[in-house]
Protein backbone atom coordinates (compact mmCIF):
# COMPACT_ATOMS: atom_id res chain seq x y z
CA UNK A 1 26.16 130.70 194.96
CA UNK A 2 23.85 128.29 193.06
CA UNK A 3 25.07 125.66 191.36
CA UNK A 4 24.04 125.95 187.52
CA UNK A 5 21.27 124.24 185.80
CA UNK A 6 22.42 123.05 182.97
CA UNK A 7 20.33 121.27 179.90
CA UNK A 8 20.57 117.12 179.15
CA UNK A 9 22.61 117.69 175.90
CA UNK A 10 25.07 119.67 178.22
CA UNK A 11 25.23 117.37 180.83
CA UNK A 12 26.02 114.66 177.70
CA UNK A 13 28.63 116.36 176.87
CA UNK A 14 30.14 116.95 180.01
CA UNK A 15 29.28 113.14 180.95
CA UNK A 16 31.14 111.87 177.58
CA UNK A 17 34.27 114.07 178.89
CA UNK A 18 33.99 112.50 181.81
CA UNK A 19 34.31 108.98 180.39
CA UNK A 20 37.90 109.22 179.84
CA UNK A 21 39.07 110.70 183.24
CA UNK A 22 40.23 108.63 185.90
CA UNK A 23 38.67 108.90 189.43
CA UNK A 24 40.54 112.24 190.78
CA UNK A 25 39.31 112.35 193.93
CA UNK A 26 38.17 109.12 196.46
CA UNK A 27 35.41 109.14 199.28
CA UNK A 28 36.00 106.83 202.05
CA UNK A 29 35.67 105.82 205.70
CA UNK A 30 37.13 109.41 206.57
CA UNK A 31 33.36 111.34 204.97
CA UNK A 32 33.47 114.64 203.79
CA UNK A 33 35.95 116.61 205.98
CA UNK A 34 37.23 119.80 205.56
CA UNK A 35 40.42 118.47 203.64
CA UNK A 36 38.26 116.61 201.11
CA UNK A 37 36.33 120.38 199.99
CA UNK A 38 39.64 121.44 199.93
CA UNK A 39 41.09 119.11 197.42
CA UNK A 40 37.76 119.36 195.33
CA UNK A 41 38.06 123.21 195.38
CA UNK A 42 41.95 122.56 194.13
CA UNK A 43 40.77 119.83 191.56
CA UNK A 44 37.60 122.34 190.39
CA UNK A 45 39.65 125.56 189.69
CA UNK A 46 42.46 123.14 187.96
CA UNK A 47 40.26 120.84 185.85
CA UNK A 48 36.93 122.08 186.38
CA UNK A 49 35.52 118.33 185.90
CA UNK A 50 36.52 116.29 188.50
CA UNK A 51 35.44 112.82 188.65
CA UNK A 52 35.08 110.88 191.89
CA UNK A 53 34.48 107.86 193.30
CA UNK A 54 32.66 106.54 196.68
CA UNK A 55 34.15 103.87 198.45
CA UNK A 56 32.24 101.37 200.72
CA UNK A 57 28.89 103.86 200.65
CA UNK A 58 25.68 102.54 199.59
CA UNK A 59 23.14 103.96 197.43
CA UNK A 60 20.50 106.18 199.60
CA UNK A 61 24.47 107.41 201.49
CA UNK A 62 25.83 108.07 198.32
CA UNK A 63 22.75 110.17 196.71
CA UNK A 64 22.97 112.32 200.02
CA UNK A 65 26.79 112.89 199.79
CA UNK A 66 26.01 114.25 195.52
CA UNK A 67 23.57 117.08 197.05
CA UNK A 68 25.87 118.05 199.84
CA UNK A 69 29.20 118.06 197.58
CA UNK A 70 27.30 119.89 194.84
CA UNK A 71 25.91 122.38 197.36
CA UNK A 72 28.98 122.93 199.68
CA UNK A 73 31.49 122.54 196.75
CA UNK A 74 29.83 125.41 194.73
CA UNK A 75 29.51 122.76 191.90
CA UNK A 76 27.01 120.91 189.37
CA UNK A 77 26.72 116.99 189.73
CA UNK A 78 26.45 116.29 186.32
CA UNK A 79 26.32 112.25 186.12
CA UNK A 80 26.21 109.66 188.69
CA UNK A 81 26.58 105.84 187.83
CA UNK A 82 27.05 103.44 190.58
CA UNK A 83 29.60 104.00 192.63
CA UNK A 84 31.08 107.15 190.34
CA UNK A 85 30.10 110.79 190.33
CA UNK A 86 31.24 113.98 188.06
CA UNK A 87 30.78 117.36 189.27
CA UNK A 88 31.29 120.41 187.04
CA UNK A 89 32.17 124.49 187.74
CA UNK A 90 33.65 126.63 185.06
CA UNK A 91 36.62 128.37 186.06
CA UNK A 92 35.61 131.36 186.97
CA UNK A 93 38.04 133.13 184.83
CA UNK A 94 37.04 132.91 181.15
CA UNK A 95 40.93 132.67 180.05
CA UNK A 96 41.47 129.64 181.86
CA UNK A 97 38.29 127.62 180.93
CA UNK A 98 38.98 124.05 179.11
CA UNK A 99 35.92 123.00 178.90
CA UNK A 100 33.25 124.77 176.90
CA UNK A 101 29.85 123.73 177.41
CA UNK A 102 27.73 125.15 174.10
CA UNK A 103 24.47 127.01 175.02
């Protein structure tokens, strides 16, 4: 599944949710293992914006880590500003979507 393209007055949006939202999820020394796409998968189908932050990673590490969370967690990175990301996916049940994002 490909992660959606979405237009820069959606990605606003999204990114001016994201301003108030604490960092959900934390990348450290331990990478992206198996538990961490687990807990992004849980954090995705609850919130469907999930901000997260990178500890101790610099900047070519971290821009490699936003492609491969984006593509293996079946989500959108949306915004990236130093050391703080915010990926994206809709529920994929229309009942339980919080966030709309307008066409």
């Amino acid at each position: 599944m490909d992660a959606p393209l979405f237009t820069g007055s959606q990605k606003s949006r999204l990114r001016g949710l994201g301003q108030h939202l604490e960092a959900s999820l934390k990348l450290g020394r331990g990478g992206l293992t198996p538990a961490f796409f687990e807990e992004l998968q849980r954090q995705l189908h609850a919130r469907e914006l999930v901000k997260l932050r990178f500890l101790g990673a610099d900047r070519d590490e971290r821009a490699t880590f936003f492609a491969r969370i984006a593509s293996e967690g079946r989500c959108a990175c949306v915004g990236a500003v130093g050391h703080t990301a915010l990926f994206y996916r809709a529920n994929p049940d229309p009942a339980l979507r919080r966030i709309t994002v307008p066409e």
